[in-house]
PDB file of N, CA and C in Angstrom:
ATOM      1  N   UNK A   1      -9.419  15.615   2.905  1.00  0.00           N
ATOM      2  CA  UNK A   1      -9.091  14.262   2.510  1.00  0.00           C
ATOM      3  C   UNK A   1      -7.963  13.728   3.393  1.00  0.00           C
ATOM      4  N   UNK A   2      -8.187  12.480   3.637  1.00  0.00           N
ATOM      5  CA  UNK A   2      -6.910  11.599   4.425  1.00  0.00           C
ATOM      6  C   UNK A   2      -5.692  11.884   3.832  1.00  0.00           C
ATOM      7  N   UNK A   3      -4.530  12.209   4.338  1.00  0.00           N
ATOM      8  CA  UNK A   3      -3.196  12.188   3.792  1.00  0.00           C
ATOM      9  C   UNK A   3      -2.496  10.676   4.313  1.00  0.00           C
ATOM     10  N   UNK A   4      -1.973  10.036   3.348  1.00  0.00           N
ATOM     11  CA  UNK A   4      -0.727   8.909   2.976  1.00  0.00           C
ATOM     12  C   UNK A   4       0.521   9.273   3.080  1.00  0.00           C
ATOM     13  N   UNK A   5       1.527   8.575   3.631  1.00  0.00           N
ATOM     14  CA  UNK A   5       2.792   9.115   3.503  1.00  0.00           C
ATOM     15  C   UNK A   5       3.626   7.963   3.075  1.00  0.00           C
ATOM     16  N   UNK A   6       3.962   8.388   1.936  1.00  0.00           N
ATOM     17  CA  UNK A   6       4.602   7.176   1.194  1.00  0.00           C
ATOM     18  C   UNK A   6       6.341   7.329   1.284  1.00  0.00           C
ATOM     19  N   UNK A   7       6.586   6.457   1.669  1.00  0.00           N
ATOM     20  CA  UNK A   7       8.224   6.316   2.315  1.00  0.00           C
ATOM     21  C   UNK A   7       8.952   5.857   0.664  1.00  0.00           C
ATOM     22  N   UNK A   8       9.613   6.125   0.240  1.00  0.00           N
ATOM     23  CA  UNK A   8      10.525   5.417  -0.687  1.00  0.00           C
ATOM     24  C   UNK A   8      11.676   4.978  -0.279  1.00  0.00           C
ATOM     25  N   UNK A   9      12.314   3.834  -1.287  1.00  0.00           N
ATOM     26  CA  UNK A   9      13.636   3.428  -1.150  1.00  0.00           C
ATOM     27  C   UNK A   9      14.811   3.891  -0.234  1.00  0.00           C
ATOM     28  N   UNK A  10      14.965   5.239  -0.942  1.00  0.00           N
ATOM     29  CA  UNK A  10      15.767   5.920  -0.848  1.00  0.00           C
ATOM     30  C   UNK A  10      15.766   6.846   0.381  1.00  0.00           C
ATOM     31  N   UNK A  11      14.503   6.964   0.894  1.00  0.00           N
ATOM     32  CA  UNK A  11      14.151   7.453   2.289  1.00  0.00           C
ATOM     33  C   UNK A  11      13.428   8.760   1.365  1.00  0.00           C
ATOM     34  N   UNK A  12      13.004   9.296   0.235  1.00  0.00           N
ATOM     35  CA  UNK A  12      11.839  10.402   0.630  1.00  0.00           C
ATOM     36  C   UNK A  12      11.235  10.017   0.645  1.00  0.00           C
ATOM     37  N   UNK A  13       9.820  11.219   1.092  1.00  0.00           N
ATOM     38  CA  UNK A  13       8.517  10.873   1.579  1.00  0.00           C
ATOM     39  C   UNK A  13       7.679  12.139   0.924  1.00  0.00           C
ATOM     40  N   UNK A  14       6.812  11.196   0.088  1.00  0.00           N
ATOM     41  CA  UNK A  14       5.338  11.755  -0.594  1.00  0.00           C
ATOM     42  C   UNK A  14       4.709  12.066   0.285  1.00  0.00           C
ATOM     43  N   UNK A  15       3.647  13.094   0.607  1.00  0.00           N
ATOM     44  CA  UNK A  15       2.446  13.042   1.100  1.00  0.00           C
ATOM     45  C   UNK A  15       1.450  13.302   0.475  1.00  0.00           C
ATOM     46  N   UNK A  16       0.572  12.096   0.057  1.00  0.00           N
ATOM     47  CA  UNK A  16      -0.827  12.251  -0.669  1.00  0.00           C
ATOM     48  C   UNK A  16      -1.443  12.306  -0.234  1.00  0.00           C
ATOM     49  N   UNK A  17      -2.529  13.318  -0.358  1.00  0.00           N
ATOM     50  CA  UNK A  17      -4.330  13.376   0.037  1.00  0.00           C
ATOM     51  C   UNK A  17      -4.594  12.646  -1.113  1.00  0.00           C
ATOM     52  N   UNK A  18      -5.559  11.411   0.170  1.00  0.00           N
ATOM     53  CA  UNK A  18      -6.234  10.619  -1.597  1.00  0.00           C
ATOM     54  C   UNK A  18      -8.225  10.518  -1.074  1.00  0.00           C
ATOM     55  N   UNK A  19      -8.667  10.418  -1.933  1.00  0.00           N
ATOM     56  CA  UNK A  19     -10.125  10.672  -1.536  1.00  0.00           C
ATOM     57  C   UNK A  19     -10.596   9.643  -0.839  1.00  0.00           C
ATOM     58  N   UNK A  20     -11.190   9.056   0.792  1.00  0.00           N
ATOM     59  CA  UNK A  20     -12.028   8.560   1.247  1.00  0.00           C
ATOM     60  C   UNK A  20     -13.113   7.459   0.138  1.00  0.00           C
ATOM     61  N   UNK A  21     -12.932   5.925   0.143  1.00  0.00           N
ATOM     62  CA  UNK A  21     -13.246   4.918  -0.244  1.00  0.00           C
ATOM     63  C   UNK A  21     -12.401   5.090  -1.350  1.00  0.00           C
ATOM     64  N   UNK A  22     -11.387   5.604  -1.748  1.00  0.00           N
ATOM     65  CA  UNK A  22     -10.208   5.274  -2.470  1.00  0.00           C
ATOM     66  C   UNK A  22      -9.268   4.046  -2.109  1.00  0.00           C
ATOM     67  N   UNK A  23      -8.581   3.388  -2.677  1.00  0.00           N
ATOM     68  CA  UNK A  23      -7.484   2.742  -2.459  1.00  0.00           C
ATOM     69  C   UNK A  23      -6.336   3.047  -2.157  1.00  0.00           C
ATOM     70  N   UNK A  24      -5.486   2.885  -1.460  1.00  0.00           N
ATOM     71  CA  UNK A  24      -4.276   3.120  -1.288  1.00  0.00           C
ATOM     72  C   UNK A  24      -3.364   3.244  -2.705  1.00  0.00           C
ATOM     73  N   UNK A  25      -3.499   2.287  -3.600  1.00  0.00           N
ATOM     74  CA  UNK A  25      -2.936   2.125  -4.567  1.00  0.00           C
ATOM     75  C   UNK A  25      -3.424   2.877  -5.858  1.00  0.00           C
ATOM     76  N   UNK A  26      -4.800   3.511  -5.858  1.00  0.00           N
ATOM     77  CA  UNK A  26      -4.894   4.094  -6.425  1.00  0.00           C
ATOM     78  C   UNK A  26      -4.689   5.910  -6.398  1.00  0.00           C
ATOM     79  N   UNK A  27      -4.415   5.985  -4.996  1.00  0.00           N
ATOM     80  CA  UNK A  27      -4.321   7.379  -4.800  1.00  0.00           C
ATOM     81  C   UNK A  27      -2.410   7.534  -5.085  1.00  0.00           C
ATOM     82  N   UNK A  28      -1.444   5.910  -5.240  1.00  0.00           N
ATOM     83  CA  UNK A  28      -0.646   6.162  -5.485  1.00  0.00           C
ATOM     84  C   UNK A  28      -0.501   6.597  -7.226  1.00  0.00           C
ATOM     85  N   UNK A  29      -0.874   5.590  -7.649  1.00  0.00           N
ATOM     86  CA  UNK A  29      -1.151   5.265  -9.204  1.00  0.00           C
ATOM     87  C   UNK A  29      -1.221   6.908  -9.990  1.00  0.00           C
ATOM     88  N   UNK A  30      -2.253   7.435  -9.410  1.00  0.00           N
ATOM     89  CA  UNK A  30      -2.986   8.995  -9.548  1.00  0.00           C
ATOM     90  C   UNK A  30      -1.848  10.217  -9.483  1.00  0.00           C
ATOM     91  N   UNK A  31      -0.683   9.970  -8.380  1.00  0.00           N
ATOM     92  CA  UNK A  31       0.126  10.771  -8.149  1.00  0.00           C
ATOM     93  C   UNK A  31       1.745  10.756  -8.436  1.00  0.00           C
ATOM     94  N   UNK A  32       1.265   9.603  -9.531  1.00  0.00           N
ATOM     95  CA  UNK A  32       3.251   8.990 -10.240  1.00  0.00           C
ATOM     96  C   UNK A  32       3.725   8.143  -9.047  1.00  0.00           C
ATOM     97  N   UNK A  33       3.131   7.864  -7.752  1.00  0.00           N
ATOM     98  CA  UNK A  33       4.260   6.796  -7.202  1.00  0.00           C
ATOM     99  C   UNK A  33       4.529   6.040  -8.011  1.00  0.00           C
ATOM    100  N   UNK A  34       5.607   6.074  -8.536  1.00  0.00           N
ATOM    101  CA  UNK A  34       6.638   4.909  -9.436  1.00  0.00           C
ATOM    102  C   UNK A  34       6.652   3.387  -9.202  1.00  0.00           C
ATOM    103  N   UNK A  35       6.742   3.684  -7.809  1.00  0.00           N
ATOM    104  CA  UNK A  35       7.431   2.124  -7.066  1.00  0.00           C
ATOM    105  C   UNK A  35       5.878   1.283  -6.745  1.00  0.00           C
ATOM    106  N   UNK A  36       4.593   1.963  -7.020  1.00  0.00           N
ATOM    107  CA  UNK A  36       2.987   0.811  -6.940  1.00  0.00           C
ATOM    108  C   UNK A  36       3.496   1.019  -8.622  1.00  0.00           C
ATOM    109  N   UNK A  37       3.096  -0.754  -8.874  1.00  0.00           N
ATOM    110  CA  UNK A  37       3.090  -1.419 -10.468  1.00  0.00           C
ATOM    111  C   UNK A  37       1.600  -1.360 -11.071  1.00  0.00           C
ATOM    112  N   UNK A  38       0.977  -2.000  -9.629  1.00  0.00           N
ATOM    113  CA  UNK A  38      -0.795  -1.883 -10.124  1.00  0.00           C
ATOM    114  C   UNK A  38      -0.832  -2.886 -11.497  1.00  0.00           C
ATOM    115  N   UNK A  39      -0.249  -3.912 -11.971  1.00  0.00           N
ATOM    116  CA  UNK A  39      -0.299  -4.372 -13.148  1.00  0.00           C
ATOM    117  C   UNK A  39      -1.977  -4.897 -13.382  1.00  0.00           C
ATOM    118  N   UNK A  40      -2.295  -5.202 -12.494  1.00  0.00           N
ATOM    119  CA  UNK A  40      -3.923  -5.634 -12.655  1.00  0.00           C
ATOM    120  C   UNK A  40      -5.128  -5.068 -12.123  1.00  0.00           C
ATOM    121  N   UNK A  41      -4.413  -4.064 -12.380  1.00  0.00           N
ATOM    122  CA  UNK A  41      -5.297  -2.681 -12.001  1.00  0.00           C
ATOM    123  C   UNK A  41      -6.400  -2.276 -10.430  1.00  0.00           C
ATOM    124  N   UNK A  42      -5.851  -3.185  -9.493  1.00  0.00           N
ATOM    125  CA  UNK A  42      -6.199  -3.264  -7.468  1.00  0.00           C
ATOM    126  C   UNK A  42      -7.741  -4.135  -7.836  1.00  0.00           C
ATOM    127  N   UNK A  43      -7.371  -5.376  -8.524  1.00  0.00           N
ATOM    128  CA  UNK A  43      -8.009  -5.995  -8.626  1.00  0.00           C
ATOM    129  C   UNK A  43      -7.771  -7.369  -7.672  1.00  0.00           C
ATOM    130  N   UNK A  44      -6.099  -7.320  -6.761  1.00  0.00           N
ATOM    131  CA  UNK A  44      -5.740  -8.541  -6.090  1.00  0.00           C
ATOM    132  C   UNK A  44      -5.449  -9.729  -6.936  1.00  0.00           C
ATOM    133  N   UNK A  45      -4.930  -9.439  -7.833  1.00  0.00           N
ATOM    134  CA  UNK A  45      -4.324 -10.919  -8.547  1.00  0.00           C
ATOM    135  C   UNK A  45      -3.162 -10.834  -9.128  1.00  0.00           C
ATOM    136  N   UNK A  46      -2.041  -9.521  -8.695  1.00  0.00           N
ATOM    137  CA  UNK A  46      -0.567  -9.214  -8.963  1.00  0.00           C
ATOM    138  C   UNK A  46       0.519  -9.363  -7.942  1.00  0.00           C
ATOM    139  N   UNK A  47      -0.129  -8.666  -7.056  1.00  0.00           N
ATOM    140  CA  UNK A  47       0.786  -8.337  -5.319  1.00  0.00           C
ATOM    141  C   UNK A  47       2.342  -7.586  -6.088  1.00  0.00           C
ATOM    142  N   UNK A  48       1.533  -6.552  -7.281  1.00  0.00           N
ATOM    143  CA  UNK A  48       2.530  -5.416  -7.287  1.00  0.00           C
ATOM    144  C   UNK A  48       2.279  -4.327  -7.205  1.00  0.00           C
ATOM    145  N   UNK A  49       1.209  -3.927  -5.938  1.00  0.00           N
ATOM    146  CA  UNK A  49       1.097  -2.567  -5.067  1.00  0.00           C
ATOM    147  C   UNK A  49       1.609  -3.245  -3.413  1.00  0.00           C
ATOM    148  N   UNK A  50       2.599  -4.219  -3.864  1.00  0.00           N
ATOM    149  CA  UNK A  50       2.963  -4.501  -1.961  1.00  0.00           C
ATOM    150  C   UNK A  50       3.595  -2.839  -1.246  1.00  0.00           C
ATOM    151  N   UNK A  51       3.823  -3.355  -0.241  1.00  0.00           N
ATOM    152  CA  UNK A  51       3.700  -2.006   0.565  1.00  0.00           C
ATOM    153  C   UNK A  51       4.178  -2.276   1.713  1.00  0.00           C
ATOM    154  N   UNK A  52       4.661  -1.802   3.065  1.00  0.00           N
ATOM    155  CA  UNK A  52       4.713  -2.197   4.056  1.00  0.00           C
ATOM    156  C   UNK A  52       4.431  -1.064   4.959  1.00  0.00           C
ATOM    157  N   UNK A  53       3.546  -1.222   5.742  1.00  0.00           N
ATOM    158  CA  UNK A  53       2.148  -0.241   6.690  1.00  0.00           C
ATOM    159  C   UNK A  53       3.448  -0.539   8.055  1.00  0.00           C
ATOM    160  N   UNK A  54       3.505   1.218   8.227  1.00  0.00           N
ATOM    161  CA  UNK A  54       4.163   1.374   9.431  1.00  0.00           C
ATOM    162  C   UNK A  54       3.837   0.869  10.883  1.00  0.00           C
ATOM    163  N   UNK A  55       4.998   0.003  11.742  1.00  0.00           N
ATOM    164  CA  UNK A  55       4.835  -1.003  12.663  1.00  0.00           C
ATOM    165  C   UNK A  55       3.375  -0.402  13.667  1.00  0.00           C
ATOM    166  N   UNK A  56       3.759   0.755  13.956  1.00  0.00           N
ATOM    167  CA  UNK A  56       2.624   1.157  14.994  1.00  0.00           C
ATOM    168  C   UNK A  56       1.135   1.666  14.851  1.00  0.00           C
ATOM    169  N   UNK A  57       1.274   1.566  13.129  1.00  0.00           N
ATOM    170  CA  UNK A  57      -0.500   1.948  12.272  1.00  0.00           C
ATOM    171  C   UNK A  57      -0.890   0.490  11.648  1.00  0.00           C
ATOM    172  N   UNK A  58      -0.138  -0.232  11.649  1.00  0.00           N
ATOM    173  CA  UNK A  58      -0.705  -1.778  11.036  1.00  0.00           C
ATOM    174  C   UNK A  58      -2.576  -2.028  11.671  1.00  0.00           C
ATOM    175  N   UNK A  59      -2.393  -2.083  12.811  1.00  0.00           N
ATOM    176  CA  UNK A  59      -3.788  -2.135  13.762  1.00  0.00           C
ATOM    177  C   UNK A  59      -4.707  -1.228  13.182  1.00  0.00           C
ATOM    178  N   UNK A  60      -4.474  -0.383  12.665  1.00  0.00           N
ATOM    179  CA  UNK A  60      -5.234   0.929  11.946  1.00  0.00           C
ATOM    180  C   UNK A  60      -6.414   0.144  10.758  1.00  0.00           C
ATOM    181  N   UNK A  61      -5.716  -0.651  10.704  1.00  0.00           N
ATOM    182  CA  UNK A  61      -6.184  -1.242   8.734  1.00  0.00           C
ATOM    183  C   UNK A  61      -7.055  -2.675   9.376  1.00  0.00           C
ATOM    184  N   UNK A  62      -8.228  -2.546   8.227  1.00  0.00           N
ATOM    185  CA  UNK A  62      -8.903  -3.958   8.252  1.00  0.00           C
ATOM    186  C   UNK A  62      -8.084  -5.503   8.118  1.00  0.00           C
ATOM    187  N   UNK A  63      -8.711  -5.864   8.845  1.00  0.00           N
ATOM    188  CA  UNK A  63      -7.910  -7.473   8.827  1.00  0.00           C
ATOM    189  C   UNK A  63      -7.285  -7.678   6.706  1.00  0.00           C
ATOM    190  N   UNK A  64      -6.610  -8.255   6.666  1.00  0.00           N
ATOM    191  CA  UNK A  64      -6.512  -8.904   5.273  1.00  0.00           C
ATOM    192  C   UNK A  64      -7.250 -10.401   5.070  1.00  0.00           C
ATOM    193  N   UNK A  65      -7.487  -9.771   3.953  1.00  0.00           N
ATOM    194  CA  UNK A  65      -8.535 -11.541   3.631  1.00  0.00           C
ATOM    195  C   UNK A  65      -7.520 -12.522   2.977  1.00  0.00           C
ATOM    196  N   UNK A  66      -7.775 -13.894   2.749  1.00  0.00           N
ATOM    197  CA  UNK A  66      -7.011 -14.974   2.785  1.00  0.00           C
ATOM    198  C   UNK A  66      -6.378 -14.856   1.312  1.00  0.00           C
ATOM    199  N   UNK A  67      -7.101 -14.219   0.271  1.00  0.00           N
ATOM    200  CA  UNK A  67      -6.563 -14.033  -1.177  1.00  0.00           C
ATOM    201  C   UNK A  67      -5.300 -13.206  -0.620  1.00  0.00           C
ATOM    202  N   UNK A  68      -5.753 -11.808  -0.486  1.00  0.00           N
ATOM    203  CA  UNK A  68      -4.088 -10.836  -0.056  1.00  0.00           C
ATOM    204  C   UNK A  68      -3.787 -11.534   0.803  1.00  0.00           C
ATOM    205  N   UNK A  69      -3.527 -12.536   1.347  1.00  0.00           N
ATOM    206  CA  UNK A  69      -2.454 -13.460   2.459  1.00  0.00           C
ATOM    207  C   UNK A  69      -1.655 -14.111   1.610  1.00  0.00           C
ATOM    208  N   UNK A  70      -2.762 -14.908   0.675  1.00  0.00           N
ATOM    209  CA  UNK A  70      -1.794 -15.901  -0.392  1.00  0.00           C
ATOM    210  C   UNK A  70      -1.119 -14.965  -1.423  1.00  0.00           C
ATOM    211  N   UNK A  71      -1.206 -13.873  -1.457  1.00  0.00           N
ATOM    212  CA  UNK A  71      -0.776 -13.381  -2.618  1.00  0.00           C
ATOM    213  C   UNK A  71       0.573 -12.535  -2.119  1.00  0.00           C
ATOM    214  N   UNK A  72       0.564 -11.930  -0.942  1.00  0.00           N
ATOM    215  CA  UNK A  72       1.669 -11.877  -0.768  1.00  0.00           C
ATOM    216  C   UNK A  72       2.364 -13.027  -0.320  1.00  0.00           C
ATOM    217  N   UNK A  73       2.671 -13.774  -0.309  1.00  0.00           N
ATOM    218  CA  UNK A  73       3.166 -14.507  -0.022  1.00  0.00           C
ATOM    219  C   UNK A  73       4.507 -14.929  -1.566  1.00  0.00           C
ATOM    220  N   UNK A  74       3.844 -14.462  -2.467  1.00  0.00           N
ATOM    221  CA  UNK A  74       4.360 -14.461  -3.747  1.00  0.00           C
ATOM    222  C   UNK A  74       4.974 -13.055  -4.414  1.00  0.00           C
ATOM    223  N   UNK A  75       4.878 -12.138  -3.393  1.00  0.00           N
ATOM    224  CA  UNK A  75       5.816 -10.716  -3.591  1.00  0.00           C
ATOM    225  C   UNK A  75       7.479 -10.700  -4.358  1.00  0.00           C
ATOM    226  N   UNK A  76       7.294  -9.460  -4.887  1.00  0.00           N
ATOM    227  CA  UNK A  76       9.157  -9.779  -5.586  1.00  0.00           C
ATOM    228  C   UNK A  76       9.729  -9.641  -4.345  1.00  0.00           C
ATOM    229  N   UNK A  77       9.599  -8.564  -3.561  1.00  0.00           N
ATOM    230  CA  UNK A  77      10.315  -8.289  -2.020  1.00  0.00           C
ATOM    231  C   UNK A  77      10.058  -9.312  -0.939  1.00  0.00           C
ATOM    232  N   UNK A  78      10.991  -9.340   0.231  1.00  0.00           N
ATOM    233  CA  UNK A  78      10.484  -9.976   0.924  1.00  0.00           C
ATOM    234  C   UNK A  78       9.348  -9.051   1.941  1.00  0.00           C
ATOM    235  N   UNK A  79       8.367 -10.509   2.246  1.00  0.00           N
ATOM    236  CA  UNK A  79       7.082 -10.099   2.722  1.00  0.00           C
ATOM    237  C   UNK A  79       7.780  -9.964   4.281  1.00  0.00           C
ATOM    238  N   UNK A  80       7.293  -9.055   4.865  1.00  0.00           N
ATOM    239  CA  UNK A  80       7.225  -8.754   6.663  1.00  0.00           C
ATOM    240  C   UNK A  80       6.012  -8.814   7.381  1.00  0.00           C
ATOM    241  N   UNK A  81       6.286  -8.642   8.920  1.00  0.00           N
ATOM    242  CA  UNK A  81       4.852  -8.955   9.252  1.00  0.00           C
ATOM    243  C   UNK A  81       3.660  -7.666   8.726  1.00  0.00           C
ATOM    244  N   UNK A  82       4.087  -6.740   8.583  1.00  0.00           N
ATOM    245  CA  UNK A  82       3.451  -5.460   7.916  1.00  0.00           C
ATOM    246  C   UNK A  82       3.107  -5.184   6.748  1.00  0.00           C
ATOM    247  N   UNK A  83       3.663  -6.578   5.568  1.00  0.00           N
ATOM    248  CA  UNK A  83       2.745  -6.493   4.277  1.00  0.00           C
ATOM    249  C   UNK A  83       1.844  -6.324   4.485  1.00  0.00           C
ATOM    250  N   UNK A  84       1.451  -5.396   3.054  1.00  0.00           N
ATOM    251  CA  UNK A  84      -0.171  -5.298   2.806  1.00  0.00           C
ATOM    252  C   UNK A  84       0.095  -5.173   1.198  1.00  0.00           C
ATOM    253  N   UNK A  85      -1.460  -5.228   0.549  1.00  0.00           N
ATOM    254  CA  UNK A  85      -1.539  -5.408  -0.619  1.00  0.00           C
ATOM    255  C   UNK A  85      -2.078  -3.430  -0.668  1.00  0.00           C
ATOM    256  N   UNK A  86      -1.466  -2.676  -1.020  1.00  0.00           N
ATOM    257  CA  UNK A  86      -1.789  -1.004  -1.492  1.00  0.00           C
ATOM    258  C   UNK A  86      -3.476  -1.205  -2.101  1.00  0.00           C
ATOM    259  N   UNK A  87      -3.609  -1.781  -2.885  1.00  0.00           N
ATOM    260  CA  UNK A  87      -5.197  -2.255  -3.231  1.00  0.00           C
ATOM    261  C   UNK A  87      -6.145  -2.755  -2.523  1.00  0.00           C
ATOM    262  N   UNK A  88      -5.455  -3.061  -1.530  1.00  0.00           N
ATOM    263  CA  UNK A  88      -6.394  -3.841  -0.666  1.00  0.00           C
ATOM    264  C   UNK A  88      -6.912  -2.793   0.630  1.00  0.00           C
ATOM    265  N   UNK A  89      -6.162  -1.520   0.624  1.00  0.00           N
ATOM    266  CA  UNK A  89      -6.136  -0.376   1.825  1.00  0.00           C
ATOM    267  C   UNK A  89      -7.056   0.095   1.192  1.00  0.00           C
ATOM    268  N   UNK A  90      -8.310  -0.004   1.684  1.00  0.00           N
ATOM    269  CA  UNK A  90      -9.404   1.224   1.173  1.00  0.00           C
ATOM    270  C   UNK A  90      -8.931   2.877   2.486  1.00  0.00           C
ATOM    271  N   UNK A  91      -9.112   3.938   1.801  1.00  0.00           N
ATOM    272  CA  UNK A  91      -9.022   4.965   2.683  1.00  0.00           C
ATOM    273  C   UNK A  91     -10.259   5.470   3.228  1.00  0.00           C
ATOM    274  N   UNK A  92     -10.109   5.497   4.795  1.00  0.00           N
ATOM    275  CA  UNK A  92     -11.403   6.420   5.216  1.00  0.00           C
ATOM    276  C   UNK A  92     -10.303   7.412   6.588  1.00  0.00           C
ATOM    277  N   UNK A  93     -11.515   7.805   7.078  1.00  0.00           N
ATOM    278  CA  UNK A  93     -10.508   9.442   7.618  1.00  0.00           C
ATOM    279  C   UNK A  93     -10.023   8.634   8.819  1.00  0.00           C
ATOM    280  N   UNK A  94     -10.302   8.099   9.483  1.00  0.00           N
ATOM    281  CA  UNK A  94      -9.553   7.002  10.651  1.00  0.00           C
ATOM    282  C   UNK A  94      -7.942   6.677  10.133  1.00  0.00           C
ATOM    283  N   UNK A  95      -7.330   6.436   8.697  1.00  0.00           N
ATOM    284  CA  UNK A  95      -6.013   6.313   8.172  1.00  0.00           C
ATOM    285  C   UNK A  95      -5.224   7.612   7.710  1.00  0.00           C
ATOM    286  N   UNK A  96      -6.114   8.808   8.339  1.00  0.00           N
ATOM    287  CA  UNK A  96      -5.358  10.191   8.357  1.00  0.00           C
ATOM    288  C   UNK A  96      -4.015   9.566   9.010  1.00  0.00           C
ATOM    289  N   UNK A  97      -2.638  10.378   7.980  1.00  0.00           N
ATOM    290  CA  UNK A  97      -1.320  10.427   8.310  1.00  0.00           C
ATOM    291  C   UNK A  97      -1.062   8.923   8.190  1.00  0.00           C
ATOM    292  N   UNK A  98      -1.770   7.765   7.249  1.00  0.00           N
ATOM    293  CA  UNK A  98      -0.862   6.401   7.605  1.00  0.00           C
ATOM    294  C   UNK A  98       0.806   6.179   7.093  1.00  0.00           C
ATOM    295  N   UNK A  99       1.671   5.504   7.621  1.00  0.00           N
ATOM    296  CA  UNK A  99       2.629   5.651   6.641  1.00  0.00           C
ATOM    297  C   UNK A  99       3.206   4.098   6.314  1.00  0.00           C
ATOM    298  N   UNK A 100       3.447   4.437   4.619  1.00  0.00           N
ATOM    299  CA  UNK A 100       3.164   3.111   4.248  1.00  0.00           C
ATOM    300  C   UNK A 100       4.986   3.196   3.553  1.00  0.00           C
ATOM    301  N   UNK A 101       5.935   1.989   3.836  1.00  0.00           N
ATOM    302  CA  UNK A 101       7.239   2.085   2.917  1.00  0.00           C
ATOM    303  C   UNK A 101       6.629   0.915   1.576  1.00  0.00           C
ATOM    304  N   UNK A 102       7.434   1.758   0.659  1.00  0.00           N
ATOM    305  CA  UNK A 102       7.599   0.993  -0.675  1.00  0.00           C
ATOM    306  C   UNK A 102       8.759   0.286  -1.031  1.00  0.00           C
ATOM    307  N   UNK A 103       8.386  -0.989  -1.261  1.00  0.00           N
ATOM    308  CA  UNK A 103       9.894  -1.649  -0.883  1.00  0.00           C
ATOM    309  C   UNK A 103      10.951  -1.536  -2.309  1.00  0.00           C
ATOM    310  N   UNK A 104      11.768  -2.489  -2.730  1.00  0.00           N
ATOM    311  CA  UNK A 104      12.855  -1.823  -3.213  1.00  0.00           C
ATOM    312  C   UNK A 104      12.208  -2.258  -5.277  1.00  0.00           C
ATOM    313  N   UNK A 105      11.330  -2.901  -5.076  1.00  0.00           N
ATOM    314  CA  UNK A 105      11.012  -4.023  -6.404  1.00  0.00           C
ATOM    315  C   UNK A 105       9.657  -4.516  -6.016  1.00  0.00           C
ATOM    316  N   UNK A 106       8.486  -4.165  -7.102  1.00  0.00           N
ATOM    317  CA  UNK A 106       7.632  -4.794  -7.294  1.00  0.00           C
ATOM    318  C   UNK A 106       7.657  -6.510  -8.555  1.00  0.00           C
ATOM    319  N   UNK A 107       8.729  -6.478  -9.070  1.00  0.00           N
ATOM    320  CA  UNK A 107       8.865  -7.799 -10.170  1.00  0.00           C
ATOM    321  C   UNK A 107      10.270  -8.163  -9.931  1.00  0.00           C
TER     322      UNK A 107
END
């Protein structure tokens, strides 16, 4: 399985294997990351699995569609050019090792 490397606040780092056509947000959800809220369960209508996809793997990930554009845009954190919506990252083995920071506040 693809491994995730989830950066926290504070600077540790998770590494999850999450299963291929999984979500990002759900392979967090699955493993206690604290800091994904998931309030609407990676359905795209919270933008509280924001995330920010490391500068040099951003290119890695499918374009974002115009809903996760507008929706971060409405993040508790501030948005960077490297938002992404954690729900919106489907995993396949091409995002082996991505690393994603969790910012400080999802609300």
């Amino acid at each position: 399985m693809p491994q995730v490397i989830f950066v926290h606040p504070d600077g540790r780092q998770d590494a999850i294997e999450i299963a291929v056509g999984a979500s990002v947000m759900q392979g967090a959800t699955q493993h206690g990351i604290e800091e994904i809220l998931a309030e609407c369960g990676g359905n795209a209508m919270c933008a509280t699995c924001h995330v920010y996809v490391d500068d040099e793997q951003i290119g890695r990930l499918v374009p974002m569609s115009e809903n996760e554009d507008a929706l971060l845009d409405g993040t508790a954190a501030e948005r960077q050019p490297t938002s992404r919506l954690a729900c919106q990252i489907e995993v396949t083995p091409a995002l082996d090792g991505l690393l994603v920071r969790l910012p400080d506040r999802q609300t």
